[in-house]
N, C-alpha and C. Protein backbone atom coordinates (compact mmCIF):
# COMPACT_ATOMS: atom_id res chain seq x y z
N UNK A 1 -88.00 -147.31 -141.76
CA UNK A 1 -87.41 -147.59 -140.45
C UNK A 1 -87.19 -146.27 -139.71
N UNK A 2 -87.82 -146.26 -138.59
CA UNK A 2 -87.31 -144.83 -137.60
C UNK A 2 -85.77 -145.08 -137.22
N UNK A 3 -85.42 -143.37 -137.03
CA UNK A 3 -84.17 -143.12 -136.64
C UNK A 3 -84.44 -143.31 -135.26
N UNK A 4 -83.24 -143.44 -134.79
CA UNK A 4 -82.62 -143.85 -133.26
C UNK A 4 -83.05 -141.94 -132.68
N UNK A 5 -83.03 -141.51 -133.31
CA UNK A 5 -83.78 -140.00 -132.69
C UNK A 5 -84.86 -139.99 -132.79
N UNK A 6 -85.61 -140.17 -133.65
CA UNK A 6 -87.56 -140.56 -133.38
C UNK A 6 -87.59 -141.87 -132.16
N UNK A 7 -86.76 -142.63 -132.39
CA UNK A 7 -87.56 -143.65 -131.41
C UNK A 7 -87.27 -143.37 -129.94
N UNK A 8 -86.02 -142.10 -129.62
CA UNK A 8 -86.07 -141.52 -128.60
C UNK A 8 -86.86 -140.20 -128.16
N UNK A 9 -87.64 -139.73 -129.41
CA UNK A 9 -88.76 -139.06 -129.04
C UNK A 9 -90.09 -139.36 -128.77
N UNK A 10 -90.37 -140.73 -129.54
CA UNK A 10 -91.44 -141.54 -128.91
C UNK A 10 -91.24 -142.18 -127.25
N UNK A 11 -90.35 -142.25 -127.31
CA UNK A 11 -89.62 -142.47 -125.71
C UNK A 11 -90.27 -141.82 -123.77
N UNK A 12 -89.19 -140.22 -124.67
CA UNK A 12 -89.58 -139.32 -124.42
C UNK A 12 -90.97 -138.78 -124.29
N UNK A 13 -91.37 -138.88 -125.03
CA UNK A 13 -92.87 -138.41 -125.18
C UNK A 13 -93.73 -139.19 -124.22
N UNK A 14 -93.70 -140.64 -124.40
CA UNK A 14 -94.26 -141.27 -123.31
C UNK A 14 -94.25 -141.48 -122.41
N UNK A 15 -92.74 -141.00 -121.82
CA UNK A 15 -92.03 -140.56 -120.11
C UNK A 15 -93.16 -139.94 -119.89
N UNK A 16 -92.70 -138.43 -120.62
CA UNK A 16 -93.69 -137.22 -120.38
C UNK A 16 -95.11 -137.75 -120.17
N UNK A 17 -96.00 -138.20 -120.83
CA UNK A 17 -97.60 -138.25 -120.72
C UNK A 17 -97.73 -138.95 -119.38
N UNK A 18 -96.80 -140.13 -118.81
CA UNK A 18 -97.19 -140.90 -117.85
C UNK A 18 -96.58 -140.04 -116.29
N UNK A 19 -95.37 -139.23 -117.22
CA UNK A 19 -95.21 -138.24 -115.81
C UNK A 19 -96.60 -137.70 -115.28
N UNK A 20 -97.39 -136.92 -116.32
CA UNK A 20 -97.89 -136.28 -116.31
C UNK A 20 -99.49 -136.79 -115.71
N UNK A 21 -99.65 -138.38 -116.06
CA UNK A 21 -100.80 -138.88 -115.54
C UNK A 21 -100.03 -139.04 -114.17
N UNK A 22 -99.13 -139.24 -114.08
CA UNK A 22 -99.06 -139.90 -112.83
C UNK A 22 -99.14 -138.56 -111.37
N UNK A 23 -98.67 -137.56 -112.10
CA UNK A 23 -98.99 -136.27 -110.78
C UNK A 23 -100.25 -135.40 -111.27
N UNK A 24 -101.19 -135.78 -112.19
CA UNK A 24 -102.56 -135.50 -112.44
C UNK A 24 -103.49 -135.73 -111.24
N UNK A 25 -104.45 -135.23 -110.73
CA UNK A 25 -105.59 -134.94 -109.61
C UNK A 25 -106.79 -135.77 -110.41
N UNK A 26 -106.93 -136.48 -109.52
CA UNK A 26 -108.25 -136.90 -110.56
C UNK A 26 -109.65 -135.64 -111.10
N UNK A 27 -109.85 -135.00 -110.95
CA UNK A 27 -110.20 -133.55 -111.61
C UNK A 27 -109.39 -133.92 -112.69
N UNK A 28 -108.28 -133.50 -112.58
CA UNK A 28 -107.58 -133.25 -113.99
C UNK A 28 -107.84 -134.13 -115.11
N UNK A 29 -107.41 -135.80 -114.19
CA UNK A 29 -107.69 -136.50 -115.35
C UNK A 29 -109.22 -137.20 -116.07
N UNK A 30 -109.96 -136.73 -114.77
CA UNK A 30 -111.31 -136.98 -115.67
C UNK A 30 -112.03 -135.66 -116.72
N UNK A 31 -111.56 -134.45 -116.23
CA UNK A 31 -111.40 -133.35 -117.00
C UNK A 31 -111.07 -133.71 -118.35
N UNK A 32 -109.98 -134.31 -118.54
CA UNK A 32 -109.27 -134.25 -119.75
C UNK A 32 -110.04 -135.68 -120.58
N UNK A 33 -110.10 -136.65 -119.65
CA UNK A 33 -111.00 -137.65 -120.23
C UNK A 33 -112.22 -137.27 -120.93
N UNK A 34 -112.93 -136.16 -120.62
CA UNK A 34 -114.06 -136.45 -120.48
C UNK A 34 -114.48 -135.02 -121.80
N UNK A 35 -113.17 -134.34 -121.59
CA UNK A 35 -113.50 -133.49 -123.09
C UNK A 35 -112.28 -133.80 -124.19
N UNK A 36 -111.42 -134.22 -123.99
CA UNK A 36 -110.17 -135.07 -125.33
C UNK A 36 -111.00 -134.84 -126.78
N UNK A 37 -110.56 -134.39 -127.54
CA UNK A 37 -110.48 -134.75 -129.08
C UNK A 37 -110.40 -136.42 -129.55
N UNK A 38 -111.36 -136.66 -130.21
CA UNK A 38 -111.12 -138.01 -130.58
C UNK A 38 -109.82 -137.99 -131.15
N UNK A 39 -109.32 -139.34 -130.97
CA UNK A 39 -107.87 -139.36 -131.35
C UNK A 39 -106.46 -139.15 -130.67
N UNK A 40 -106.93 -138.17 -129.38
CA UNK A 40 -106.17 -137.84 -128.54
C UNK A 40 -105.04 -138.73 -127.89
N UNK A 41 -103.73 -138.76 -128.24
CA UNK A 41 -102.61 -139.55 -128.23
C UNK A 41 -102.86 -140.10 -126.51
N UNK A 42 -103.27 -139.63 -125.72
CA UNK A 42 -103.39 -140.11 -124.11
C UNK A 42 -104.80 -141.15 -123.90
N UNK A 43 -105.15 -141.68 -125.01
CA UNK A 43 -106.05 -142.30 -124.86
C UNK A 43 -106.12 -143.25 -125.94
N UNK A 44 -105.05 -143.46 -126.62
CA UNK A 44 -104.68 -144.76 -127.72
C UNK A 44 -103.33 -145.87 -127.09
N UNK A 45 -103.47 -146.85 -127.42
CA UNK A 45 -102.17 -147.28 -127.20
C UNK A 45 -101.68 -147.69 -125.98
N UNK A 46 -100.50 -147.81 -125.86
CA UNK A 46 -100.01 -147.96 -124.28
C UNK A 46 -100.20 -147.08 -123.58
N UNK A 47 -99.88 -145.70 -123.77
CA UNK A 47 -100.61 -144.76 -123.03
C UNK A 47 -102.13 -144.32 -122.54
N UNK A 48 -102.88 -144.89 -123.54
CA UNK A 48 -104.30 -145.30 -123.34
C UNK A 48 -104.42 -146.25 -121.93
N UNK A 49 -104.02 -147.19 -122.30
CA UNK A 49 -103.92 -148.37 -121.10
C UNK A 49 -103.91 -148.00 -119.83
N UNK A 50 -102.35 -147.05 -119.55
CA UNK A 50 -101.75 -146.95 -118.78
C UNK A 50 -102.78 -145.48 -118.24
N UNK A 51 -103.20 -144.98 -118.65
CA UNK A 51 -104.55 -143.61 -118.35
C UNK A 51 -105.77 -143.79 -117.56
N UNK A 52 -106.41 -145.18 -118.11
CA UNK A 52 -107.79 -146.04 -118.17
C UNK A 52 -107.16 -146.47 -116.75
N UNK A 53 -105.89 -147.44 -116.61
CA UNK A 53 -106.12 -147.57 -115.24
C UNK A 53 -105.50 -146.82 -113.75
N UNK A 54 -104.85 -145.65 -114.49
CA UNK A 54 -104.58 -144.67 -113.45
C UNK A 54 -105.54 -144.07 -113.04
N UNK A 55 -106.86 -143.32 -113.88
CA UNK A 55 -107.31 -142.70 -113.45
C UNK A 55 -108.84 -143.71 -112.59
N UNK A 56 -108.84 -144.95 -112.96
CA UNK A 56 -109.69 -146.32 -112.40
C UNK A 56 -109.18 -145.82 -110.90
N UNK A 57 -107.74 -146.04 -110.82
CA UNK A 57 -106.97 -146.27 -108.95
C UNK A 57 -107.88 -144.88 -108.59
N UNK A 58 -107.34 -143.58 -108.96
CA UNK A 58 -107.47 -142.46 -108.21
C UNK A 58 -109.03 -142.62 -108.07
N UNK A 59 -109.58 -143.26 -109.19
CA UNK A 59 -111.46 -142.78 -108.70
C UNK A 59 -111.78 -143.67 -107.80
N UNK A 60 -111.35 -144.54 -107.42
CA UNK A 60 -111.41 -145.92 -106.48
C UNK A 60 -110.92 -145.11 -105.04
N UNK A 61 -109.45 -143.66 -105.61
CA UNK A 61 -109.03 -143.67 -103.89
C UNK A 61 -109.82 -142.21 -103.42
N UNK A 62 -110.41 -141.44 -104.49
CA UNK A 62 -111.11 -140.61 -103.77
C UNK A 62 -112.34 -141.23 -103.27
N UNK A 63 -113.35 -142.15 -103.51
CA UNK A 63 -114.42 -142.67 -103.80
C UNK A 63 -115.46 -141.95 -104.28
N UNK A 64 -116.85 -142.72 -104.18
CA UNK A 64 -117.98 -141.83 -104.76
C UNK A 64 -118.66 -140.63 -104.55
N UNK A 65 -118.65 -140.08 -103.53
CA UNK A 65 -119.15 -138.82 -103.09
C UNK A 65 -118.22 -137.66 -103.72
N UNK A 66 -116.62 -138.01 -103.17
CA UNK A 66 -115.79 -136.51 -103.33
C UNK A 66 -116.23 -136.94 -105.58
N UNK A 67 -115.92 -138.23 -106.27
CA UNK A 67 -116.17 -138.37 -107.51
C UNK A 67 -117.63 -137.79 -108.31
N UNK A 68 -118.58 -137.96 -107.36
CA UNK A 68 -119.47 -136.97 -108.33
C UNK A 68 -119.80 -135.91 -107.87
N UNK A 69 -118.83 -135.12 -106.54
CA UNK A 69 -118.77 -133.36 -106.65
C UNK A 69 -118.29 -133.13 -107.53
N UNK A 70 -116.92 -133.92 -108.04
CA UNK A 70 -115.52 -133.36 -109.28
C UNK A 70 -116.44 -133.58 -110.62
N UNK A 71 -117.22 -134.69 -110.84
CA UNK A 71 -118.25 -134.49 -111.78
C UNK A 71 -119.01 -133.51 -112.24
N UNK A 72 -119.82 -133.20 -111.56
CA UNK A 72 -120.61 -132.00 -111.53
C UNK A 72 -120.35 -131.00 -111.56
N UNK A 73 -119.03 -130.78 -110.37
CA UNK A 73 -118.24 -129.31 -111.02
C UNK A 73 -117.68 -129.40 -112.41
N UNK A 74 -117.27 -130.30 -113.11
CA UNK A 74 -116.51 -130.40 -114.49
C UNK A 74 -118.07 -129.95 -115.59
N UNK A 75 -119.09 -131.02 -115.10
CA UNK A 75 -120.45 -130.87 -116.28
C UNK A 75 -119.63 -131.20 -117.39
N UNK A 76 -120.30 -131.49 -118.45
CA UNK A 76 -120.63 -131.67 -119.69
C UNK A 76 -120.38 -131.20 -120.85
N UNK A 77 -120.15 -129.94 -120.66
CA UNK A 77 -119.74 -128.71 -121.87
C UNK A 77 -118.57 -127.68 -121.32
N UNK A 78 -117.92 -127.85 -122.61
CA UNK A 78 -116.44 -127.00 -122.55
C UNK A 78 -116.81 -126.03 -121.89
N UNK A 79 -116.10 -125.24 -121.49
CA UNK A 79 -116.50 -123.89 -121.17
C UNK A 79 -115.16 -122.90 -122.28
């Protein structure tokens, strides 16, 4: 059974990630989509969910043109 302090750091933690999607640039978050570590806690779970369709809205509100400049500037390989 988790302590009442882990289950307020799982809490916490998930404030944080959705703060963090939520004032993300879509750059950022297809950036991060698009090189993540498998496994990557922002892409499992409720926070998964809640990622998949934040970053859906923002690519919907920049549309397709400004979406595959931010593409192309990102490419394919880490740098």
């Amino acid at each position: 059974m988790k302590s009442l302090e882990d289950l307020d750091k799982g809490f916490f933690s998930k404030f944080k990630q959705k703060e963090w999607i939520d004032s993300a640039s879509y750059e950022e978050l297809l950036r991060k989509w698009r090189f993540a570590e498998i496994g990557d806690p922002f892409f499992t779970g409720e926070i998964g969910q809640y990622y998949a369709k934040k970053i859906d809205e923002k690519r919907n509100e920049v549309g397709n043109e400004e979406h595959v400049r931010i593409s192309k500037k990102i490419g394919w390989q880490r740098k």
